[in-house]
Protein backbone atom coordinates (compact mmCIF):
# COMPACT_ATOMS: atom_id res chain seq x y z
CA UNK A 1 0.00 0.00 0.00
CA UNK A 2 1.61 3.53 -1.18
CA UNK A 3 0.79 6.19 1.24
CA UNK A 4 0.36 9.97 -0.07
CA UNK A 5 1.15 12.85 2.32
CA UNK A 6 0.80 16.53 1.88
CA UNK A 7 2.95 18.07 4.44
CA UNK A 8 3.59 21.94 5.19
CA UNK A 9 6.14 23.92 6.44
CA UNK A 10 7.25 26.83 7.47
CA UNK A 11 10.34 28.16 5.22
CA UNK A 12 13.10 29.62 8.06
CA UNK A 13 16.21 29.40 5.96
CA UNK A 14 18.01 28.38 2.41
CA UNK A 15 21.80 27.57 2.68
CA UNK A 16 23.77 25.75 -0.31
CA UNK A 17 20.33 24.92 -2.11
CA UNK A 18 18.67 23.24 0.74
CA UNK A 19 16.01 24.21 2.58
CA UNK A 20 15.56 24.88 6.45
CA UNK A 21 11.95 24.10 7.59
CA UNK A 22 9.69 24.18 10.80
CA UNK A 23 6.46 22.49 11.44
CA UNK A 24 3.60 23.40 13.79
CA UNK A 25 5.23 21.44 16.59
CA UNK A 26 8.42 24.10 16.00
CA UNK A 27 10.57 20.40 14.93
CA UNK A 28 13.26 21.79 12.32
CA UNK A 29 14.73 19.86 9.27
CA UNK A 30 16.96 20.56 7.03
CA UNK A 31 17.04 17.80 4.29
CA UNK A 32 14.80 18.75 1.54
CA UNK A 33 16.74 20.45 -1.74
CA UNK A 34 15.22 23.77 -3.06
CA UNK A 35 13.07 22.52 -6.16
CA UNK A 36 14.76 23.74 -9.30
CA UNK A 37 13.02 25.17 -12.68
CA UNK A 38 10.58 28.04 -11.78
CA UNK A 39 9.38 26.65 -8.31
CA UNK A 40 12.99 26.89 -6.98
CA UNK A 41 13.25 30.57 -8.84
CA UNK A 42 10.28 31.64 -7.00
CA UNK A 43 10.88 30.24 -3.71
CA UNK A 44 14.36 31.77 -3.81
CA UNK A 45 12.97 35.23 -5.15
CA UNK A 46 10.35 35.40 -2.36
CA UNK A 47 13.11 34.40 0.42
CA UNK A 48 15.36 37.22 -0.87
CA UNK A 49 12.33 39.60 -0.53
CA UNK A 50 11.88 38.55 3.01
CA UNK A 51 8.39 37.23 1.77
CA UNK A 52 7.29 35.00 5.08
CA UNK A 53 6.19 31.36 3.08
CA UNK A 54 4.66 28.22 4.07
CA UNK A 55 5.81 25.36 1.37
CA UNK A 56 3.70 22.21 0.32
CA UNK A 57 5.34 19.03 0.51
CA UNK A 58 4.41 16.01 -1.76
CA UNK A 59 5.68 12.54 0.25
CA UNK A 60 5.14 9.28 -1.80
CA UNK A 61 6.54 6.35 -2.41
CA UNK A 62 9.54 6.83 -0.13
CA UNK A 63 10.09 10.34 -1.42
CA UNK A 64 9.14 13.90 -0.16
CA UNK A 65 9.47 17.06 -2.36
CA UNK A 66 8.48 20.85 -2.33
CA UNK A 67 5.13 21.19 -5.02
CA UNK A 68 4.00 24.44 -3.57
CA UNK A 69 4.08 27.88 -1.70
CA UNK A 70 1.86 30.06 0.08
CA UNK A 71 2.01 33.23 1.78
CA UNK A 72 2.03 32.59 5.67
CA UNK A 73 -0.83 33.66 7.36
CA UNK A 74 -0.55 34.24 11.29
C-alpha cells in the first residue's frame, strides 16, 4: 500500500540549495533540496524579498518534495 502525504512547512532558511523548515510542533529539518526550474526561482525570489512562506510538501513512495508555496498567514 503507497501512502500519499501533503505536508507543510514553514520556510526559516536556504543555505547551499537546501532548505531549512519548521512544522507546527516548531521540529526543524533541514534535508529537503530547493526545487529547481521556476518553483525553486520563486521560492528563492520570495526568500530574498523577506516574503514569510509556508511550502507544500508532496511525500510518496519513499520520497518527499516541495510542489508548492503560500504566503504565511498568522
Amino acid at each position: 500500500m503507497n501512502l500519499i502525504a501533503l505536508l507543510f512547512f514553514q520556510l526559516s532558511n536556504i543555505d547551499e540549495g537546501y532548505l531549512s523548515l519548521m512544522n507546527d510542533d516548531n521540529e526543524t529539518r533541514d534535508d529537503l533540496k530547493l526545487p529547481e526550474g521556476d518553483l525553486g526561482k520563486e521560492i528563492q525570489v520570495k526568500f530574498d524579498n523577506d516574503e514569510q512562506l509556508m511550502l507544500t510538501v508532496l511525500k510518496a513512495m519513499g520520497e518527499e518534495a516541495v510542489v508548492g508555496t503560500k504566503p504565511l498567514t498568522k
